[in-house]
Protein backbone atom coordinates (compact mmCIF):
# COMPACT_ATOMS: atom_id res chain seq x y z
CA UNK A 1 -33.44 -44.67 -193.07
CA UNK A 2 -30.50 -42.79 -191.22
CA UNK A 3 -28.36 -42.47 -193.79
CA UNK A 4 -28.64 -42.91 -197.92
CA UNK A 5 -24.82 -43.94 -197.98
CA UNK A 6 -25.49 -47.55 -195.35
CA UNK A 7 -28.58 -48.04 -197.64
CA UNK A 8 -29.22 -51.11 -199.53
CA UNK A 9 -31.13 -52.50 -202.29
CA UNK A 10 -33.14 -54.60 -199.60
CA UNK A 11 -34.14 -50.98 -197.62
CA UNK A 12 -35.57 -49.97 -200.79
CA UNK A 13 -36.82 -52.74 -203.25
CA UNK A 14 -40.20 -53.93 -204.12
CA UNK A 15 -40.82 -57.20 -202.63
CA UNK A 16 -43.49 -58.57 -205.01
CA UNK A 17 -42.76 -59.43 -208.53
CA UNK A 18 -44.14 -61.04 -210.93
CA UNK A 19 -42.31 -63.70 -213.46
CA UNK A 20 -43.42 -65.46 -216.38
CA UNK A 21 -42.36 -67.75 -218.69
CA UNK A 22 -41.02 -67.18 -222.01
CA UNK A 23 -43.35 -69.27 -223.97
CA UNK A 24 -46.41 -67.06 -222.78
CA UNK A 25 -47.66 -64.30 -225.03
CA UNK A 26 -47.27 -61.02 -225.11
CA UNK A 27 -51.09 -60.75 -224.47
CA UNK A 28 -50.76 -63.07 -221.41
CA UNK A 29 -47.91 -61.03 -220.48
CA UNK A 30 -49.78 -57.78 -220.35
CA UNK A 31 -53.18 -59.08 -218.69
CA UNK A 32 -51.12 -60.39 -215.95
CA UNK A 33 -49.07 -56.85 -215.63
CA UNK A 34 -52.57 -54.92 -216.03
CA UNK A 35 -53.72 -56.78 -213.57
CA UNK A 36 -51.11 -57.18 -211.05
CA UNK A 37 -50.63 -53.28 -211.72
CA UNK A 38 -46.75 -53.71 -212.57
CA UNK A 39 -44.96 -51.94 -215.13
CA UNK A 40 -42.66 -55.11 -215.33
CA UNK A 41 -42.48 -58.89 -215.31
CA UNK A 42 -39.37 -61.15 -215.12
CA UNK A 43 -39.03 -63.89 -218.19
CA UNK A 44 -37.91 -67.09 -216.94
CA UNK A 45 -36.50 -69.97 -218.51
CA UNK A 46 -36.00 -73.61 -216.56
CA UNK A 47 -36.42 -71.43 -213.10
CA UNK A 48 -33.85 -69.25 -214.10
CA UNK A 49 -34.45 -65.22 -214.87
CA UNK A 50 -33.46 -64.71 -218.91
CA UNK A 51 -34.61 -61.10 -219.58
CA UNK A 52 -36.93 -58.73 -218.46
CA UNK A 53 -40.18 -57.40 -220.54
CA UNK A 54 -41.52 -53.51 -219.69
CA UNK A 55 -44.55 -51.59 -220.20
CA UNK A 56 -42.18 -49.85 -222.41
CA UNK A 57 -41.66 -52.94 -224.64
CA UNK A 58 -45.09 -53.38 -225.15
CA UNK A 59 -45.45 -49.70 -226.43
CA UNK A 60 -42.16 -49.90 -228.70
CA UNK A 61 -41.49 -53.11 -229.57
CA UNK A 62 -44.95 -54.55 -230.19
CA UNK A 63 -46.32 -51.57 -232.34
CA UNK A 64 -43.28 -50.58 -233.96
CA UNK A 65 -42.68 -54.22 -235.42
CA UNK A 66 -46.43 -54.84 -235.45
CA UNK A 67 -46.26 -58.20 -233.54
CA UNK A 68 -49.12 -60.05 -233.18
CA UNK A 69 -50.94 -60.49 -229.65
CA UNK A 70 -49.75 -64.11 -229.93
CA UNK A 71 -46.18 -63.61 -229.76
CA UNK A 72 -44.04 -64.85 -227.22
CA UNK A 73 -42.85 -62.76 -224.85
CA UNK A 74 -39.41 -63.95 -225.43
CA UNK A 75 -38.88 -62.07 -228.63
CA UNK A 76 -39.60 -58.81 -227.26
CA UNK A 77 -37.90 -59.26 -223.53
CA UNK A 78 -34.87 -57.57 -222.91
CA UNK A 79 -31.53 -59.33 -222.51
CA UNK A 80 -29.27 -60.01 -221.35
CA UNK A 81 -31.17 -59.57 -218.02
CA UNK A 82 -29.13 -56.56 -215.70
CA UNK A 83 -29.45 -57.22 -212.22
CA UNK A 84 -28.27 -56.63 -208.68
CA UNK A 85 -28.00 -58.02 -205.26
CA UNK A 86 -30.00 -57.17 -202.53
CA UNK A 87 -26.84 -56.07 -200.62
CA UNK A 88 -25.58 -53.65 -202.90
CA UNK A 89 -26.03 -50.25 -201.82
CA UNK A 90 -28.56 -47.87 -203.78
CA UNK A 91 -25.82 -45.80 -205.56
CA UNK A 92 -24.25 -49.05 -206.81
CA UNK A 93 -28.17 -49.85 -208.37
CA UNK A 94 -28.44 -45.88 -209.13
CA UNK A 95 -24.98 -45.93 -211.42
CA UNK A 96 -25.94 -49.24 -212.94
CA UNK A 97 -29.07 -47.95 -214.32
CA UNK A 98 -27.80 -44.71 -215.23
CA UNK A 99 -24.93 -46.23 -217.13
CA UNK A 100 -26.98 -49.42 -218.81
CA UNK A 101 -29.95 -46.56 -219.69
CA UNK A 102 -32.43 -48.97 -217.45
CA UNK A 103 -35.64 -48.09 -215.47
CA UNK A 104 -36.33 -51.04 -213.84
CA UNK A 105 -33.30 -53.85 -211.94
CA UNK A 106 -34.33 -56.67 -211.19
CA UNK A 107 -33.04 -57.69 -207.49
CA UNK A 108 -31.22 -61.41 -207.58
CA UNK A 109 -29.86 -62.83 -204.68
CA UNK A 110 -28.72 -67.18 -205.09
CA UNK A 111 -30.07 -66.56 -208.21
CA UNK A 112 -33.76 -66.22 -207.41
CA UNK A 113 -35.71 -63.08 -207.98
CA UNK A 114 -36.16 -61.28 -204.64
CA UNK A 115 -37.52 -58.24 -205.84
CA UNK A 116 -37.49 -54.92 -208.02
CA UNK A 117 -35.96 -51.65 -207.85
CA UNK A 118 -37.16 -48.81 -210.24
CA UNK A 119 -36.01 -45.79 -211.08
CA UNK A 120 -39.23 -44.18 -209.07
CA UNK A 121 -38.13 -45.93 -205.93
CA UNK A 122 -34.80 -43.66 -206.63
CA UNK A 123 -36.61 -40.55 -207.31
CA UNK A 124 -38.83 -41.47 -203.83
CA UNK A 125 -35.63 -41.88 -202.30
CA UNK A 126 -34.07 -38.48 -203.36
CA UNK A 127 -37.23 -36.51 -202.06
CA UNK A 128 -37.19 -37.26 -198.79
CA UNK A 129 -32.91 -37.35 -198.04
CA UNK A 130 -31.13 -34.29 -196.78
CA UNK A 131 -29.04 -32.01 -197.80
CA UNK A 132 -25.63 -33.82 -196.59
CA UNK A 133 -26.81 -36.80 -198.85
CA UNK A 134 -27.77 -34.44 -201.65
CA UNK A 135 -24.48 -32.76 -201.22
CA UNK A 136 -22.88 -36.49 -201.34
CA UNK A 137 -24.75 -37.56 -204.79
CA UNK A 138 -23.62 -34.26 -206.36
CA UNK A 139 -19.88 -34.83 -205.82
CA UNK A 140 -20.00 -38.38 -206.95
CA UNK A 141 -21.33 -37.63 -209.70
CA UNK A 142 -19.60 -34.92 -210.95
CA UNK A 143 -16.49 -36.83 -209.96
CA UNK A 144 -18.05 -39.68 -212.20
CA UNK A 145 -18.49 -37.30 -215.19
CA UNK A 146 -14.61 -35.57 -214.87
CA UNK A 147 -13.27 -39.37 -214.77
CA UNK A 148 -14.20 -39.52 -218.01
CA UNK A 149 -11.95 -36.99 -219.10
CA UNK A 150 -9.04 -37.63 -217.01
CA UNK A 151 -5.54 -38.33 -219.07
CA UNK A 152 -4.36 -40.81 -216.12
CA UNK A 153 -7.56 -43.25 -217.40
């Protein structure tokens, strides 16, 4: 890792994920993230990724609307399913979760899952880069945040 800016998704991601299908329950869902020790599964549908379900779900979703254990874990998933190539660099996947208000992006490359990249590989990331590349991620976004307020937009 010689420099954050050449970095991609690929340099980064978690290799191992875990997808289920939407017609298992939320109960499956969680035994197999509990066990697996993920904080994330994939929801598929014919082979194809459809949404995404999160410890967080299970702790908002399920108790606040009282769903039963027997759910599928197609009602509570979240979709449409944000994702990103392996390719892309890490401030590409760093905006795109700041902007969509997402923790975890999925990584899709010929549309298969490939991996995960969360926003504690980020914070990982950020702890061991130096200065320049601080310096770098503090300009870009500031310059993000004054775009917003520019009259030529």
């Amino acid at each position: 890792m010689d420099n954050a800016k050449s970095m991609t998704i690929a340099d980064i991601m978690t290799k191992s994920v875990i997808s289920v299908d939407a017609s298992i329950t939320v109960n499956e869902a969680a035994k197999m993230m509990e066990d697996s020790k993920v904080g994330a599964v994939i929801v598929m549908e014919s082979n194809t990724p459809v949404g995404i379900v999160t410890d967080r779900d299970f702790a908002v979703k399920i108790v606040a609307h009282a769903y039963q254990i027997t759910t599928p874990v197609k009602q509570i998933m979240s979709s449409p399913l944000f994702s990103i190539n392996s390719d892309e660099s890490v401030r590409t996947a760093a905006d795109l979760m700041h902007d969509r208000g997402i923790r975890k992006l999925p990584v899709i490359d010929n549309e298969k899952v490939v991996g995960m990249i969360t926003a504690t590989d980020l914070v990982n990331l950020l702890a061991v880069c130096v200065e320049e590349d601080m310096r770098d991620m503090y300009f870009h976004s500031v310059a993000k945040i004054f775009a917003n307020y520019s009259p030529y937009n």
